[in-house]
N, C-alpha and C. Protein backbone atom coordinates (compact mmCIF):
# COMPACT_ATOMS: atom_id res chain seq x y z
N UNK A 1 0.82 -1.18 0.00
CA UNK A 1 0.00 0.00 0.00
C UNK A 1 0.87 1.25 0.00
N UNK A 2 1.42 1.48 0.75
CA UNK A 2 2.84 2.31 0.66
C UNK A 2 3.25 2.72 -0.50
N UNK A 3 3.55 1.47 -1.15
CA UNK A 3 4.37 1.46 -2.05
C UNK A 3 3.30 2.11 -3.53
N UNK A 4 1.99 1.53 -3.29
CA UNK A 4 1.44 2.41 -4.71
C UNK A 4 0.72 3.93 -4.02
N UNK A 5 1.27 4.01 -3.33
CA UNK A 5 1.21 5.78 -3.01
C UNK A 5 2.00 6.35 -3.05
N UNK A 6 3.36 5.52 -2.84
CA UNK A 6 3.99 6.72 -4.04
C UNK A 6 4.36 6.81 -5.08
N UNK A 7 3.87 5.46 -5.70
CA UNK A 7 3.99 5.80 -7.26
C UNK A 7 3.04 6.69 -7.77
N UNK A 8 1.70 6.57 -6.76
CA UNK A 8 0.74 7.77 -7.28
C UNK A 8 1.27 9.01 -7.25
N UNK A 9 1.78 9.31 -6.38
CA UNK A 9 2.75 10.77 -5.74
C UNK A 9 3.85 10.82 -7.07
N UNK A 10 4.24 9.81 -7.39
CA UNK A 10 5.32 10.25 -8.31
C UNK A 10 4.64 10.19 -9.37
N UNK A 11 3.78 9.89 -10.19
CA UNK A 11 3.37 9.83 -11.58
C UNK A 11 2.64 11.35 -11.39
N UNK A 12 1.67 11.79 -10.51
CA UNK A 12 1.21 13.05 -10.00
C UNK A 12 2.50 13.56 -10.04
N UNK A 13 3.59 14.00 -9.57
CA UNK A 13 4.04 15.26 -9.74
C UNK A 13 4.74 14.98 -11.32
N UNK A 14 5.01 13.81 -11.88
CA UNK A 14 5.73 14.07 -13.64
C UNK A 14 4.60 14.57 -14.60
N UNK A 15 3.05 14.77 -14.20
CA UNK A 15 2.58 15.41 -14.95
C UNK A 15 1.98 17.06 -14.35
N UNK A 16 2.55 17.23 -13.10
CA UNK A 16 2.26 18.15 -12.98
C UNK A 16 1.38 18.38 -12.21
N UNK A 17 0.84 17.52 -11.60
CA UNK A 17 -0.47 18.07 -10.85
C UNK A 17 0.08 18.15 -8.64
N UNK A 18 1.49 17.81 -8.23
CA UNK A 18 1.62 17.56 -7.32
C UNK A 18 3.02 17.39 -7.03
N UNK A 19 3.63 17.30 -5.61
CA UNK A 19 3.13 16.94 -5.16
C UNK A 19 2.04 17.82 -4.10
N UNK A 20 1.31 17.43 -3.39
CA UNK A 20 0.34 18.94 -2.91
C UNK A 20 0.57 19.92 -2.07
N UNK A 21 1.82 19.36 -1.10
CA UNK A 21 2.39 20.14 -0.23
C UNK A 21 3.12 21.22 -0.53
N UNK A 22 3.45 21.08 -1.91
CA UNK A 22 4.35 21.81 -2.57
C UNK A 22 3.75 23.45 -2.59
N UNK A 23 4.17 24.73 -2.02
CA UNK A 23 3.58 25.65 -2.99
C UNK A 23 3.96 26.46 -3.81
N UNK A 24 3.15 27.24 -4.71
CA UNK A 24 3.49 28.03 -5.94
C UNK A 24 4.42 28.93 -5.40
N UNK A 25 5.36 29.39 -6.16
CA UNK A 25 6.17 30.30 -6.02
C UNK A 25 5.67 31.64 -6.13
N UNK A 26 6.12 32.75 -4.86
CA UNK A 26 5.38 34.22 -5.19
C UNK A 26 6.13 34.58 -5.93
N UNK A 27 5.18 35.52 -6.63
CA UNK A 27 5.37 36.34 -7.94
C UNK A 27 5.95 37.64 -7.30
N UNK A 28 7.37 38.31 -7.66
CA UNK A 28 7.86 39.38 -7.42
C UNK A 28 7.02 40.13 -7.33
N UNK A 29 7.30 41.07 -6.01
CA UNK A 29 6.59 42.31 -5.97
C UNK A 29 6.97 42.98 -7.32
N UNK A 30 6.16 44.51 -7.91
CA UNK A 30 6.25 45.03 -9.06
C UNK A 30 7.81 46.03 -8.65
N UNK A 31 8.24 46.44 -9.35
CA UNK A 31 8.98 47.45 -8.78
C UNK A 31 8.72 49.06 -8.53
N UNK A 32 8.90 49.74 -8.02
CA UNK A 32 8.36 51.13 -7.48
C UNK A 32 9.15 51.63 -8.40
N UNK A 33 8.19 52.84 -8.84
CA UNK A 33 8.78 53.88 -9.92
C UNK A 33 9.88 54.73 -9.27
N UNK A 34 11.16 54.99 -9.80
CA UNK A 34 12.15 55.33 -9.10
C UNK A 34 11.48 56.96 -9.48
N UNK A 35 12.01 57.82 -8.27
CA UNK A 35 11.45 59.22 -7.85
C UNK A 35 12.66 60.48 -8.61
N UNK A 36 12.20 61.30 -9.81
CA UNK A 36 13.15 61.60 -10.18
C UNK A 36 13.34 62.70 -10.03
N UNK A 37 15.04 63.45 -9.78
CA UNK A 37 15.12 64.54 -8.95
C UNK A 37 15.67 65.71 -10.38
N UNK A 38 15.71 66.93 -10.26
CA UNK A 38 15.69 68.02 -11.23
C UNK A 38 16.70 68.52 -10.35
N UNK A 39 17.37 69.91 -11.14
CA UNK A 39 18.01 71.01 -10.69
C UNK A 39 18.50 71.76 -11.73
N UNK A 40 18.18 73.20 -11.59
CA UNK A 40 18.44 73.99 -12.35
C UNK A 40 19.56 75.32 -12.20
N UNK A 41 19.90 75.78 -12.68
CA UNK A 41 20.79 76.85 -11.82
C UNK A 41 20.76 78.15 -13.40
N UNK A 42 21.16 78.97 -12.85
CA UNK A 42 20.97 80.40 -14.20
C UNK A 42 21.30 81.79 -13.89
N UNK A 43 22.39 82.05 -14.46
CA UNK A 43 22.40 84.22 -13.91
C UNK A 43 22.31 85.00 -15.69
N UNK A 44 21.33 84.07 -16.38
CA UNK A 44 21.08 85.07 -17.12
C UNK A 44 19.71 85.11 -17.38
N UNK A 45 19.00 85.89 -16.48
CA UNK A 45 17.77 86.78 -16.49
C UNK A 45 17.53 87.37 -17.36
N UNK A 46 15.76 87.22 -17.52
CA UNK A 46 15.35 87.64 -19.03
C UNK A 46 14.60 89.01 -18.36
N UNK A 47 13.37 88.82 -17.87
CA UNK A 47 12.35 89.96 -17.69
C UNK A 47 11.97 89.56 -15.85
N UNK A 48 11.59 90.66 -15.15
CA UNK A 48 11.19 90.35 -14.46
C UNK A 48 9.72 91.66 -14.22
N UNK A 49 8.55 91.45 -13.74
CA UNK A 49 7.44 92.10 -13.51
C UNK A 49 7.22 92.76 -12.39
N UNK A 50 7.19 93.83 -11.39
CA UNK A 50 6.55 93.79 -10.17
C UNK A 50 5.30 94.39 -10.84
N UNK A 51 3.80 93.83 -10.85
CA UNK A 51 2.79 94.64 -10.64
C UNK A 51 2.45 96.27 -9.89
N UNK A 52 3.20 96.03 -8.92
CA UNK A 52 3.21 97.73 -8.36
C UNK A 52 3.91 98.99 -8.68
N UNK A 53 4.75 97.89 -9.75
CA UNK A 53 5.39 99.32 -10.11
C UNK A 53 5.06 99.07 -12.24
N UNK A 54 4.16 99.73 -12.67
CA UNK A 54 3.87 99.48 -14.11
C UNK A 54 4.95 98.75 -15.15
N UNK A 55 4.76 97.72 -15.85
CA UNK A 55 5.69 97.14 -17.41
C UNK A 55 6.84 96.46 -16.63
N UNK A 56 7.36 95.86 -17.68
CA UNK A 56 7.98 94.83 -17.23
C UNK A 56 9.29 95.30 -17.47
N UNK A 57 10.58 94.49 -16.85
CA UNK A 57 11.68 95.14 -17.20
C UNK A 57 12.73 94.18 -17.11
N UNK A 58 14.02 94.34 -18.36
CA UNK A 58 14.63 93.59 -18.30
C UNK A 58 15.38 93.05 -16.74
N UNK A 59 15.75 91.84 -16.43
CA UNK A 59 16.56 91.60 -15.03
C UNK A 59 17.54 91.11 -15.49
N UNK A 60 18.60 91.26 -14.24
CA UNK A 60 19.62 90.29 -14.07
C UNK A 60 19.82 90.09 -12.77
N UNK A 61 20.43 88.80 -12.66
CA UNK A 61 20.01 88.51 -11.88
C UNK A 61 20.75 86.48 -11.61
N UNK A 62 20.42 85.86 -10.68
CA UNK A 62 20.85 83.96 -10.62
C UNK A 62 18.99 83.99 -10.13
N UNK A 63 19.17 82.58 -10.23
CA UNK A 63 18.49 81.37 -10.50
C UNK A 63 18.75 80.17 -9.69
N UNK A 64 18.74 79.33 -8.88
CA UNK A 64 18.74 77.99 -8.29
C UNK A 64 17.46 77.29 -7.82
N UNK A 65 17.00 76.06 -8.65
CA UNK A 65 16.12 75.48 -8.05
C UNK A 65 16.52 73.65 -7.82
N UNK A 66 15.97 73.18 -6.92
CA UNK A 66 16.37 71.81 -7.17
C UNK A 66 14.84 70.78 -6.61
N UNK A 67 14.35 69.89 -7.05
CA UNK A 67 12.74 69.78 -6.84
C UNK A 67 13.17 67.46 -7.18
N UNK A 68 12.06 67.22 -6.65
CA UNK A 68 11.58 65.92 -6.95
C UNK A 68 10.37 65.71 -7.38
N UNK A 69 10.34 64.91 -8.84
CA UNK A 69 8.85 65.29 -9.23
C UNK A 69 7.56 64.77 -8.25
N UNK A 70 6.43 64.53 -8.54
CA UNK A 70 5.52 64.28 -7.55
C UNK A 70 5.93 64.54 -6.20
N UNK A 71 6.12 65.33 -5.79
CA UNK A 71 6.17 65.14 -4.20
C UNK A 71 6.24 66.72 -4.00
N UNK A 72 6.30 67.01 -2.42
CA UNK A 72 6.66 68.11 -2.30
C UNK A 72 8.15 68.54 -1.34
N UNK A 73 9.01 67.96 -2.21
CA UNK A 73 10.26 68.25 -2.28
C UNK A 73 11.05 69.26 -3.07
N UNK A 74 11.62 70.29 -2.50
CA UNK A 74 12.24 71.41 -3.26
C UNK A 74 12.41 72.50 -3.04
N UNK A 75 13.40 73.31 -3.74
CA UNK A 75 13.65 74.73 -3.49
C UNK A 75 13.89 75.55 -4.20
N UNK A 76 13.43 76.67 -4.47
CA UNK A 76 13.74 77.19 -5.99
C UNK A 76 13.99 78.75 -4.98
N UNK A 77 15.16 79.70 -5.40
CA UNK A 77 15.22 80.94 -5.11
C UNK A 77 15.81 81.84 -6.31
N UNK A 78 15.39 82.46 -6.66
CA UNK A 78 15.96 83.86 -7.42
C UNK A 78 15.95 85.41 -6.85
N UNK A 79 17.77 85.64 -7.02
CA UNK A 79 17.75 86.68 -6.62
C UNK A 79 18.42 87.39 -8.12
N UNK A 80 17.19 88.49 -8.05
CA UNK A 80 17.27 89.59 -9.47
C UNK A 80 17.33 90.86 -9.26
N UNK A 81 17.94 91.60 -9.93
CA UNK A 81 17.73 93.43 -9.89
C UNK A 81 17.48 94.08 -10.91
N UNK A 82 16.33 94.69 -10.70
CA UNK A 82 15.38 95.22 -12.09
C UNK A 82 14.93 96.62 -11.72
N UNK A 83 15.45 97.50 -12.79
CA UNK A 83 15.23 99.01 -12.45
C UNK A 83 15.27 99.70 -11.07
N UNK A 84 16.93 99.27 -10.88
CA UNK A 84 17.23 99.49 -9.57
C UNK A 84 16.41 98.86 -8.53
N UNK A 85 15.97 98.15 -8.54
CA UNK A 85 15.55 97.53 -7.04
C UNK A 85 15.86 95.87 -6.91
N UNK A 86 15.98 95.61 -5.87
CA UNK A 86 16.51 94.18 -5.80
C UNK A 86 15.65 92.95 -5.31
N UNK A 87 15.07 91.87 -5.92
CA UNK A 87 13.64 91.19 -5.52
C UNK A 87 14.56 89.63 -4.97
N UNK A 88 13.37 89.66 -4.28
CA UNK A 88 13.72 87.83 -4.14
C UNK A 88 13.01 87.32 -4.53
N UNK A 89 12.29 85.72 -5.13
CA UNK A 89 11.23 84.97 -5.50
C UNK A 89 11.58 83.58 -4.45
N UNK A 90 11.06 83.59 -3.34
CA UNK A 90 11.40 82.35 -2.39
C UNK A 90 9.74 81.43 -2.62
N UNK A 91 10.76 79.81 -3.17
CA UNK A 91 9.71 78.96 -3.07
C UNK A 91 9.13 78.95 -1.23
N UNK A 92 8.31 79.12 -0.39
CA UNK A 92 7.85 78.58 0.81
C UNK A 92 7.26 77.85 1.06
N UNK A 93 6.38 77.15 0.05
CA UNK A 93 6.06 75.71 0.12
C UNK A 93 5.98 74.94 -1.08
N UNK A 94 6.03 74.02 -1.42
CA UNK A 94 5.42 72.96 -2.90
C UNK A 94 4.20 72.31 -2.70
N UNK A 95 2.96 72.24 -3.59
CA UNK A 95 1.88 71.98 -3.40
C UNK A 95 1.68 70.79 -4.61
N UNK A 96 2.69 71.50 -5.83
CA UNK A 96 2.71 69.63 -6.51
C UNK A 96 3.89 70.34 -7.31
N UNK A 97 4.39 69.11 -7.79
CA UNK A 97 5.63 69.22 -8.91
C UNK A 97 5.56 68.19 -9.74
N UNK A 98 6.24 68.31 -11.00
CA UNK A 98 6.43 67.20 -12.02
C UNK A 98 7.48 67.72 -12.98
N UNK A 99 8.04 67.16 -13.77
CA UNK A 99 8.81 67.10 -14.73
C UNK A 99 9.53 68.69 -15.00
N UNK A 100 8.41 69.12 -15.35
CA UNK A 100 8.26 70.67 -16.18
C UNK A 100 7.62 71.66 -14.67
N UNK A 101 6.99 72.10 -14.21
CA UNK A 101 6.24 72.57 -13.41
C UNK A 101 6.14 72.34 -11.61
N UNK A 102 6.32 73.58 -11.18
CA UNK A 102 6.29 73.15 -9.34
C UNK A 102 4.98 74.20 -9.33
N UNK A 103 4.59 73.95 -8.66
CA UNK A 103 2.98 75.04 -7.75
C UNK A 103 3.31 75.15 -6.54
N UNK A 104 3.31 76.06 -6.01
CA UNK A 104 2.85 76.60 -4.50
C UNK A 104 3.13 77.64 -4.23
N UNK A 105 3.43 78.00 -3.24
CA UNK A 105 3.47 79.25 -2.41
C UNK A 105 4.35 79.77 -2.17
N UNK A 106 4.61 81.41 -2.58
CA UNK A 106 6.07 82.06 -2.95
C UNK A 106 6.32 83.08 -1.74
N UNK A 107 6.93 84.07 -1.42
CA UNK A 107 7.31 85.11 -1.04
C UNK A 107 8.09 85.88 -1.51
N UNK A 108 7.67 87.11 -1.96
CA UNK A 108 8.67 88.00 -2.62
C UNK A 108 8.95 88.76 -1.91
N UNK A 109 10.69 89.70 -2.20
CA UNK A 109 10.96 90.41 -1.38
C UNK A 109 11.49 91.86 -2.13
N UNK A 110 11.33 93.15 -2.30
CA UNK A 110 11.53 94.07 -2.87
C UNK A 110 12.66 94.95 -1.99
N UNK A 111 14.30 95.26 -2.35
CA UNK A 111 14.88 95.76 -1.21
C UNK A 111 14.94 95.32 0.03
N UNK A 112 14.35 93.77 0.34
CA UNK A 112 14.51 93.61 1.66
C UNK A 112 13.03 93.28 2.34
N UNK A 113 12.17 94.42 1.56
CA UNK A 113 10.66 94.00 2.23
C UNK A 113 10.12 93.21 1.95
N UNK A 114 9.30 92.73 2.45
CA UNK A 114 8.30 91.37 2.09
C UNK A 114 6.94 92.35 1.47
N UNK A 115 6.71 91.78 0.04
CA UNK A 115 5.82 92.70 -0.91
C UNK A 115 4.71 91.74 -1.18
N UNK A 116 5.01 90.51 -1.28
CA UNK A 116 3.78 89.13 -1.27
C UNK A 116 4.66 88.09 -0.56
N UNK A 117 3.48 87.65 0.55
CA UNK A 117 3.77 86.90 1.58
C UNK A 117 3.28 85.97 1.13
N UNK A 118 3.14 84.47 1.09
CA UNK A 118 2.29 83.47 0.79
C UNK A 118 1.42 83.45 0.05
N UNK A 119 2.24 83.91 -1.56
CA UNK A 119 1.68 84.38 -2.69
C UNK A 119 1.57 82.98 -3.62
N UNK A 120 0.48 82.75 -4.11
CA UNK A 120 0.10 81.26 -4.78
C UNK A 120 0.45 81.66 -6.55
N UNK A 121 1.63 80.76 -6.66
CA UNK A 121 2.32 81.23 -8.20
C UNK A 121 2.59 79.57 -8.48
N UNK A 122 2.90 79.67 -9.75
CA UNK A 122 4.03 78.45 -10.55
C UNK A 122 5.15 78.95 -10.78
N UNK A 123 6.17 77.70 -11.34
CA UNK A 123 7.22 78.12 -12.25
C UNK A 123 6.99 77.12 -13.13
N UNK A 124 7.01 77.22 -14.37
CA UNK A 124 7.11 76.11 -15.49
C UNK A 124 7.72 76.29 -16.25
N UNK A 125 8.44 75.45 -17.30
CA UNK A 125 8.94 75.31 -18.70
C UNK A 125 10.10 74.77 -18.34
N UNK A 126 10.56 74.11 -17.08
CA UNK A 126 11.36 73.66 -16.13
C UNK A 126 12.19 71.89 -17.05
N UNK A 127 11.57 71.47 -17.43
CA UNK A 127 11.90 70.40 -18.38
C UNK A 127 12.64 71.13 -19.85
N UNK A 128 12.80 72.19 -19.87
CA UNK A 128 13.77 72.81 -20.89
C UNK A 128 15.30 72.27 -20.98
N UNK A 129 16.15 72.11 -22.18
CA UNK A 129 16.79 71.76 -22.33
C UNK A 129 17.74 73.03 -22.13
N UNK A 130 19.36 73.02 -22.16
CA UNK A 130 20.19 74.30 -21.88
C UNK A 130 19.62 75.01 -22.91
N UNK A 131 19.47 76.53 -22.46
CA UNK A 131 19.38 77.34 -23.30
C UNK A 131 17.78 77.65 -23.92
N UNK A 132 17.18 76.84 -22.99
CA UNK A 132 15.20 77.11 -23.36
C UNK A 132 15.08 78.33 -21.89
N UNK A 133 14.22 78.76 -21.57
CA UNK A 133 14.09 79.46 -20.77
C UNK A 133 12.73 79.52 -19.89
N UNK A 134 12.89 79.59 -18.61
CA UNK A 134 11.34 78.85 -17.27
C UNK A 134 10.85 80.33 -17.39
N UNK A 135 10.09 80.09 -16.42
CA UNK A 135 8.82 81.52 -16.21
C UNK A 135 8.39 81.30 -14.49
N UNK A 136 8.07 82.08 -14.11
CA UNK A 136 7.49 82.29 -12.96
C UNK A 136 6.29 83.07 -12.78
N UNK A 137 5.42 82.84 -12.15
CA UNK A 137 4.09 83.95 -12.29
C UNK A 137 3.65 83.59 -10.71
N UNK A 138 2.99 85.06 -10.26
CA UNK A 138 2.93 84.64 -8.92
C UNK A 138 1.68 85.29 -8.64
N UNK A 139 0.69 85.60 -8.20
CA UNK A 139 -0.72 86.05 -8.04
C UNK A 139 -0.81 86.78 -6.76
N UNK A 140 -1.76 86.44 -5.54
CA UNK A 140 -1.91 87.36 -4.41
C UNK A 140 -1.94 86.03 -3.53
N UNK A 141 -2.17 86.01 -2.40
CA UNK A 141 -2.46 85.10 -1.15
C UNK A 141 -3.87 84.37 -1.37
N UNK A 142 -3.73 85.35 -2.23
CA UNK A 142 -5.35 84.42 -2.32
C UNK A 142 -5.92 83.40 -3.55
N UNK A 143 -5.33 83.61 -4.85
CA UNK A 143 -5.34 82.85 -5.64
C UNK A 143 -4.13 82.96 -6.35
N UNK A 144 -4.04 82.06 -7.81
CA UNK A 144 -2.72 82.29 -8.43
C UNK A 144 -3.30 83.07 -9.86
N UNK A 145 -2.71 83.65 -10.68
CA UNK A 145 -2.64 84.79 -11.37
C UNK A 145 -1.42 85.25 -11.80
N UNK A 146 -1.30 85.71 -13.11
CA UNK A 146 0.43 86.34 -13.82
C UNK A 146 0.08 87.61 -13.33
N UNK A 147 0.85 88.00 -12.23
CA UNK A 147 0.93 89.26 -12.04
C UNK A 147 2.54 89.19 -11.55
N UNK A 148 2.73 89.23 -10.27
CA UNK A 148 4.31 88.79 -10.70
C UNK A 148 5.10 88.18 -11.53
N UNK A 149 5.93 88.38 -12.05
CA UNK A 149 6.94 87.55 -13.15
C UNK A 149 8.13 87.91 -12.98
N UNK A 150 8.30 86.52 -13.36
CA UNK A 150 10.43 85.98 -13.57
C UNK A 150 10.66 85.44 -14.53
N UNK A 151 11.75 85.75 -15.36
CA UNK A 151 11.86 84.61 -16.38
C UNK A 151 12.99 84.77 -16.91
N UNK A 152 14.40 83.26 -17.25
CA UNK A 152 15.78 83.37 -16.92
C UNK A 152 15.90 82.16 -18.19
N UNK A 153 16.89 82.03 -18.76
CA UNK A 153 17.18 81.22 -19.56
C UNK A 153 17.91 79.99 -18.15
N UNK A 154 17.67 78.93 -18.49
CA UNK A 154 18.26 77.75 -18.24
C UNK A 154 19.53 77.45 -18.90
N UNK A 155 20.76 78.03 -17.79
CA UNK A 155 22.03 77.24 -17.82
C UNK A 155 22.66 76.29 -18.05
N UNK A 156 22.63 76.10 -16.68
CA UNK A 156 22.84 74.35 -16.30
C UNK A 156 21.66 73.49 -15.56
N UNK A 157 21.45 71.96 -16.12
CA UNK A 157 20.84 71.43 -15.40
C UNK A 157 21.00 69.89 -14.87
N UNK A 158 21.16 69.55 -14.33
CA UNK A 158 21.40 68.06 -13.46
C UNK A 158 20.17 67.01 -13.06
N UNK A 159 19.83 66.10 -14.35
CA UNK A 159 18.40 65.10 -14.17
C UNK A 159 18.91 63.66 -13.20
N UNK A 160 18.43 63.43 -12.34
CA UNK A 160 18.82 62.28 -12.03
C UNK A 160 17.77 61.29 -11.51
């Protein structure tokens, strides 16, 4: 009796059906989309806007941002000087990012003062190759809107 149980056991597993104790092998987890990081850097400034003071005017000025897409990882600052006065554009928070584009919440600084505090802007065109050029637009605290503007040709940039 023994003995034709395991020939059953063995003819069952040469076609495959056993033996039953045996189990299936897990199937690899999938792999996670690797998280990809940007950085930009630039001191040749194109135009920059203050709304309070009328038209736009050429800047000069640097550029540094460095961001991870989807997430809210990053930092972008420009410091520019445009018709004598000297601005800052400080990212203060990220609300989304991707490839080309960060959203959130800026602070500008005119001479030193704080002129929009937790001002809801973008920067995009950020997926540019050397020598394409980003934008910045920054609105009021309360919604986003092109009323502030920055905009710098892309230098150098580092994809990883």
């Amino acid at each position: 009796m023994n003995r034709r149980f395991t020939t059953i056991a063995l003819a069952l597993t040469l076609v495959g059906l056993g033996p039953l104790a045996q189990a299936a092998e897990p199937s690899p987890a999938p792999m996670p989309v690797p998280l990809q990081t940007h950085s930009i850097w630039t001191n040749k400034s194109l135009y920059l806007v203050d709304p309070t003071i009328d038209g736009s005017r050429t800047a000069s000025g640097s550029a540094a941002t460095a961001w991870t897409n989807n997430t809210r990882n990053g930092y972008f600052r420009v410091a520019a000087k445009a018709n004598g006065y000297y601005y800052e554009f400080v990212l203060a928070s990220i609300s989304s990012s991707s490839f080309d584009q960060i959203s959130g919440v800026w602070d500008i600084r005119r001479n030193g003062v704080l002129v929009c505090d937790g001002c809801i802007g973008k920067a995009y065109g950020l997926s540019g190759a050397v020598g394409n050029y980003f934008k910045i637009y920054v609105g009021d605290p309360d919604s986003y809107a092109e009323k502030w503007h920055y905009s710098a040709y892309i230098q150098y940039r580092f994809d990883f």
